[in-house]
Protein backbone atom coordinates (compact mmCIF):
# COMPACT_ATOMS: atom_id res chain seq x y z
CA UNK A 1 -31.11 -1.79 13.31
CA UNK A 2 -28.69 -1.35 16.54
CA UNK A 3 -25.40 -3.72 16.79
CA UNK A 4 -26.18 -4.79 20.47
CA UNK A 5 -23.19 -6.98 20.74
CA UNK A 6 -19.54 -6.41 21.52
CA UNK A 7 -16.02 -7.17 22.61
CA UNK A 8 -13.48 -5.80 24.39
CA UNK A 9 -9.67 -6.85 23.74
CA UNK A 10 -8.36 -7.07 27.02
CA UNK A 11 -5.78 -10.28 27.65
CA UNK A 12 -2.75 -8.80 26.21
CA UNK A 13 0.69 -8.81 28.58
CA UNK A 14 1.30 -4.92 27.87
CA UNK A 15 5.04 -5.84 27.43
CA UNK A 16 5.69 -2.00 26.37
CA UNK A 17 4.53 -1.02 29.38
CA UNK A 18 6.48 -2.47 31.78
CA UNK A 19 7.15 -1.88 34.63
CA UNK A 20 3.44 -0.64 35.35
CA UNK A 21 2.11 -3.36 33.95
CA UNK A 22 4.03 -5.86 35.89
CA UNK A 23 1.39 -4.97 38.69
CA UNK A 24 -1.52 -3.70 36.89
CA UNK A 25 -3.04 -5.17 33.36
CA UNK A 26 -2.48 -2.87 30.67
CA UNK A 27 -6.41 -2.33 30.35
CA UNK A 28 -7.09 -0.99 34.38
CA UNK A 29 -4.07 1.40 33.23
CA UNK A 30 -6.00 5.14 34.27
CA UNK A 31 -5.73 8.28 32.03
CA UNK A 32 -7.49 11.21 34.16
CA UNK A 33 -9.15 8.95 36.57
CA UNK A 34 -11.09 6.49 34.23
CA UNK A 35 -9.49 3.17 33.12
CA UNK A 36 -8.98 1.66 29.62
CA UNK A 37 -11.02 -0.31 30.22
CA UNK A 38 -14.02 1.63 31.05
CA UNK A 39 -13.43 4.40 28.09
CA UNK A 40 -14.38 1.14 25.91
CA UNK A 41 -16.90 0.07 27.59
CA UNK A 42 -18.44 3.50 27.93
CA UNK A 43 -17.97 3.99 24.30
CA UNK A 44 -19.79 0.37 23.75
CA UNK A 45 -22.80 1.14 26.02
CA UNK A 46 -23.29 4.95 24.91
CA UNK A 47 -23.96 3.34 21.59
CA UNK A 48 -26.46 0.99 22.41
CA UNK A 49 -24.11 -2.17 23.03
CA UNK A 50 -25.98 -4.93 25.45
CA UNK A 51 -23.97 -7.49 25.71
CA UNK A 52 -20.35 -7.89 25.76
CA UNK A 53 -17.74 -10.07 25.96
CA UNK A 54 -14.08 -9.19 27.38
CA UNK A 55 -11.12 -11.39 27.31
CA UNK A 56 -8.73 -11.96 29.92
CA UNK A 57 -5.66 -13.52 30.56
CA UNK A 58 -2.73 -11.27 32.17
CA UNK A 59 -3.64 -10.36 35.63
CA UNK A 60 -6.81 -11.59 34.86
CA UNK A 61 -7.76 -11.85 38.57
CA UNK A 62 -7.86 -8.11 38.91
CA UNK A 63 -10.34 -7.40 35.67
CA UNK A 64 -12.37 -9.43 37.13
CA UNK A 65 -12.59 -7.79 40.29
CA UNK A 66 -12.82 -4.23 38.71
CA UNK A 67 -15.83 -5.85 36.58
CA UNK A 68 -17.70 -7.14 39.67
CA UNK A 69 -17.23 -4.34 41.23
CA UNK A 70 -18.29 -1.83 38.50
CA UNK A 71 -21.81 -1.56 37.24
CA UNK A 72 -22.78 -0.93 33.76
CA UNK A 73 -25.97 -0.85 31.95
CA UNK A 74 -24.84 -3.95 29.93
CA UNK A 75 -24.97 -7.82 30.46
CA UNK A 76 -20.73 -8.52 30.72
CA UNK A 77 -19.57 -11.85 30.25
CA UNK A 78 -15.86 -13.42 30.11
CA UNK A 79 -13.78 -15.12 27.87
CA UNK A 80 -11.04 -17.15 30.00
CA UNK A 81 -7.41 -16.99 28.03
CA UNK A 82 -5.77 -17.93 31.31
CA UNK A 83 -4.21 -20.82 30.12
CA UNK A 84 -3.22 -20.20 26.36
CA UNK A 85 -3.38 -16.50 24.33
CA UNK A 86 -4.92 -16.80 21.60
CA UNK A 87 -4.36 -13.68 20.24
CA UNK A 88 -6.78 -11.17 18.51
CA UNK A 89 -8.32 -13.10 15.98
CA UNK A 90 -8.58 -16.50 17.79
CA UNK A 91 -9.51 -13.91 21.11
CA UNK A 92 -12.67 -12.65 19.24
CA UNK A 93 -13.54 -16.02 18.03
CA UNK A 94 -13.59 -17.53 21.50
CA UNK A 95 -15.12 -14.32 23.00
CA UNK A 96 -18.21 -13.85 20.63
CA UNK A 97 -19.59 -17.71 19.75
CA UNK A 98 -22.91 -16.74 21.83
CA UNK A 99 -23.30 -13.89 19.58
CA UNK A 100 -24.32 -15.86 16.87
CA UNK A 101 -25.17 -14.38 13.41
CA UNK A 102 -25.45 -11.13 15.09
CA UNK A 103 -22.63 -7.96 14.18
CA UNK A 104 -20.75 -6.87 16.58
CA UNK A 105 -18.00 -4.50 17.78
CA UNK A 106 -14.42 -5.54 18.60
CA UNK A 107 -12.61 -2.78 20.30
CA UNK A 108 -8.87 -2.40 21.83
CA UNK A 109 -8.52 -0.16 24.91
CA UNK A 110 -5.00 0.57 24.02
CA UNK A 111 -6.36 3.77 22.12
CA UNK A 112 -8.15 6.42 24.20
CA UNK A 113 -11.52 6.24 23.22
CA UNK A 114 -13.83 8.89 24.58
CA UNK A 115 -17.09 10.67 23.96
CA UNK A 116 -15.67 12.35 20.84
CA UNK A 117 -15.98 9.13 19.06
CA UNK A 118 -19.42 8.83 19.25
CA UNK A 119 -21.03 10.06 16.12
CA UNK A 120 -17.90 7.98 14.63
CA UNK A 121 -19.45 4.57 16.23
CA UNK A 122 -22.45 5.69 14.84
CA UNK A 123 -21.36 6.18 11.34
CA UNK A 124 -19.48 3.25 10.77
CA UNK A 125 -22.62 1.73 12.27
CA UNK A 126 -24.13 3.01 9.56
CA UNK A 127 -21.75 2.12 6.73
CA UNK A 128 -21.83 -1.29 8.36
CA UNK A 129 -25.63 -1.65 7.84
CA UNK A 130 -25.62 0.02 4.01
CA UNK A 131 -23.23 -2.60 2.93
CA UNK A 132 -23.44 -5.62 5.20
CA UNK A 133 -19.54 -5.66 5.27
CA UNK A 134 -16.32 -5.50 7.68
CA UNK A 135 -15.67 -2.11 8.26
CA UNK A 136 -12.90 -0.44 10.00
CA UNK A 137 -12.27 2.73 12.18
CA UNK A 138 -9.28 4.06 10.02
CA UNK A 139 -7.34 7.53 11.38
CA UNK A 140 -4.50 9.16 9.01
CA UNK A 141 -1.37 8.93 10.45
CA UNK A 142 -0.86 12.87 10.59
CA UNK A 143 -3.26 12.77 13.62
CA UNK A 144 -1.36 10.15 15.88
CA UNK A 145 0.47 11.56 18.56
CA UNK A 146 2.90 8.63 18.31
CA UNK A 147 4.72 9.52 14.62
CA UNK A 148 6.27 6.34 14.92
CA UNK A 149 3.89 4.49 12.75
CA UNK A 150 4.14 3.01 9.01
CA UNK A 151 0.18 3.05 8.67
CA UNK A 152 -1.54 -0.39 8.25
CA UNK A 153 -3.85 0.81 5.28
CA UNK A 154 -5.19 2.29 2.52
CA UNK A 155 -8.93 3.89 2.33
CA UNK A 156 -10.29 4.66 -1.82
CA UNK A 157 -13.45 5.93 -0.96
CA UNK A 158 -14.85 3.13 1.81
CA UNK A 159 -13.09 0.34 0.11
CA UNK A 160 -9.95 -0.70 2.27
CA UNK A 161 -6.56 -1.82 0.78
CA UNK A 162 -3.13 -2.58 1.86
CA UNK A 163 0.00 -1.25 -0.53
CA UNK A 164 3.65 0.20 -0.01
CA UNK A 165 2.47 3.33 1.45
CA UNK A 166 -0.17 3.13 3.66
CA UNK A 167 -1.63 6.68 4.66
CA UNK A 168 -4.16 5.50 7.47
CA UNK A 169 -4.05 3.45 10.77
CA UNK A 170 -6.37 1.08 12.07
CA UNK A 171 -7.70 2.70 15.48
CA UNK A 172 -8.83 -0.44 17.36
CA UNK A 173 -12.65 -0.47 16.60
CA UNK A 174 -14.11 -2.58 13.90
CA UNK A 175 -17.85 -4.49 13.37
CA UNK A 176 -17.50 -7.90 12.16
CA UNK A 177 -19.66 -11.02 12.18
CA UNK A 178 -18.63 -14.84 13.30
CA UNK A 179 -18.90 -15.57 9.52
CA UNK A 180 -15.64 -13.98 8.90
CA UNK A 181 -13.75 -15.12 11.47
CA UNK A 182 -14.03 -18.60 10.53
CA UNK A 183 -12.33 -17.63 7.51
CA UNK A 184 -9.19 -18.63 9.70
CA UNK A 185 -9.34 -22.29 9.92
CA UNK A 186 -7.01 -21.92 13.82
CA UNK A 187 -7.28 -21.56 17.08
CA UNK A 188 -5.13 -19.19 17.40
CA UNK A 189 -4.51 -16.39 14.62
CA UNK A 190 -4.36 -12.55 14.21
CA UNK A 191 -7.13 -10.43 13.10
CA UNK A 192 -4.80 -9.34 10.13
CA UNK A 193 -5.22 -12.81 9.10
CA UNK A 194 -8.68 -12.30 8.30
CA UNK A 195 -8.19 -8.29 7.08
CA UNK A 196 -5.76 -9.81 4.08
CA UNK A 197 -8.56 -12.45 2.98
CA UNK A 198 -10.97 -9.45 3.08
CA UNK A 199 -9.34 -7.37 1.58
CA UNK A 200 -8.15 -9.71 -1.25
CA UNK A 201 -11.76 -10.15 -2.32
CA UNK A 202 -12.43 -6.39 -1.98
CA UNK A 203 -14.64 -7.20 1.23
CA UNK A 204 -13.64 -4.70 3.83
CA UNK A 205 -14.86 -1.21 4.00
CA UNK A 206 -13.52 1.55 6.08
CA UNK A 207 -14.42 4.67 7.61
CA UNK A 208 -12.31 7.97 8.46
CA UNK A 209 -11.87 9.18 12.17
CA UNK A 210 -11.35 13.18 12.07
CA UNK A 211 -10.49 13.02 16.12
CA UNK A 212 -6.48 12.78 17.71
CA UNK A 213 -5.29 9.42 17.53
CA UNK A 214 -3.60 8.77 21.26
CA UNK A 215 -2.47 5.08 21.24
CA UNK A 216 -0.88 3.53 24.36
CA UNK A 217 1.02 1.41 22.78
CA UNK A 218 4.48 1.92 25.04
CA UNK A 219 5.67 3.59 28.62
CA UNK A 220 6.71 6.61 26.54
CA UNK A 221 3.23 7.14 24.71
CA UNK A 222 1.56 6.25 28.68
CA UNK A 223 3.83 9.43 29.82
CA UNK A 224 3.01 11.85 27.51
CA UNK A 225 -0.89 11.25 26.93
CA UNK A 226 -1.16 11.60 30.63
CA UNK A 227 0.42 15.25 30.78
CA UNK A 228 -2.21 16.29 28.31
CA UNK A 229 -5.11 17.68 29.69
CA UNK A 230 -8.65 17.20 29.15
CA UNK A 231 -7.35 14.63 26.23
């Protein structure tokens, strides 16, 4: 079995980023030539990924030219948040309804995904497929560049929890079904939402990213990850 189905986060308002992103959405942001954007949907395609589904909704006119523009070797459809956000949760639930029963991927280009990652999609692919579950790309917070973060979880062997101290972070790539998502009886509502009913009934599993953990989550972190080279 190959998850063929994905989507890409891509209507936030990149707030922390301003003023770039006051011209340019967040996700056409470049780091060494190649887009946000297209690092995910690279990362998608590389592994299989057919069809996916991207939300818009800040600057939306210029995805959508990048998109028709670009060519990929993957059906892309959109997900119109023009007129009301509704955040990640509510996003994905919008995004994916023609995926039916079928996993998928949800990834945020905020982190800097590259080729590195691959045998990671393809092990949490394969966690995924053992246990039929949620499971999350988790990184430990020694390997973000940004040592401003609290860490969202906890990882006991693949089991995920949520305590006091929470050693890993959630690095923007997860596989999911529609089943889950309609945990969250809203339109609009945070992926978190779902996570804490998950992991309440010990239902989400996790798996441990080894690679540099560059998150663009401000101008700052924008700066520095773009003096690196080669990241």
């Amino acid at each position: 079995m190959k998850i063929k189905h994905g989507m890409i986060l891509a209507a936030g308002l990149g707030k922390r980023m301003q003023p770039l992103t006051l011209k340019i959405p967040k996700p056409l942001l470049e780091i060494e030539g190649v887009t946000l954007l297209e690092r995910a949907l690279n990362l998608l395609i590389s592994n299989g990924v057919e069809e996916v589904s991207i939300n818009i909704h800040h600057l939306s006119h210029q995805i959508r030219e990048y998109l028709s523009k670009a060519k990929h070797k993957a059906n892309i459809e959109i997900s119109n948040e023009e007129d009301l956000l509704l955040d990640t949760g509510g996003g994905a639930e919008k995004a994916t309804k023609n995926f039916k029963k079928n996993p998928f991927f949800i990834i945020n280009p905020d982190t800097l995904w590259s080729d590195k990652y691959y045998k990671e999609v393809q092990f949490l692919e394969k966690v995924y497929i053992e246990n039929k579950k949620p499971c999350l790309l988790l990184v430990k917070k020694d390997l973000s560049l940004d040592k401003s973060f609290e860490g969202d979880f906890n990882l006991d062997g693949k089991l995920v929890s949520k305590d006091a101290n929470n050693k890993y972070i959630y690095t923007g790539l997860q596989i999911i079904t529609r089943d889950y998502l309609n945990l969250i009886n809203k339109k609009v509502f945070s992926m978190n939402e779902v996570w804490s009913k998950l992991i309440n009934k010990k239902n989400l599993y996790g798996v441990e990213s080894n690679q540099k953990f560059y998150h663009l989550n401000s101008l700052e972190m924008y700066e520095k990850i773009s003096k690196i080279n080669k990241v």
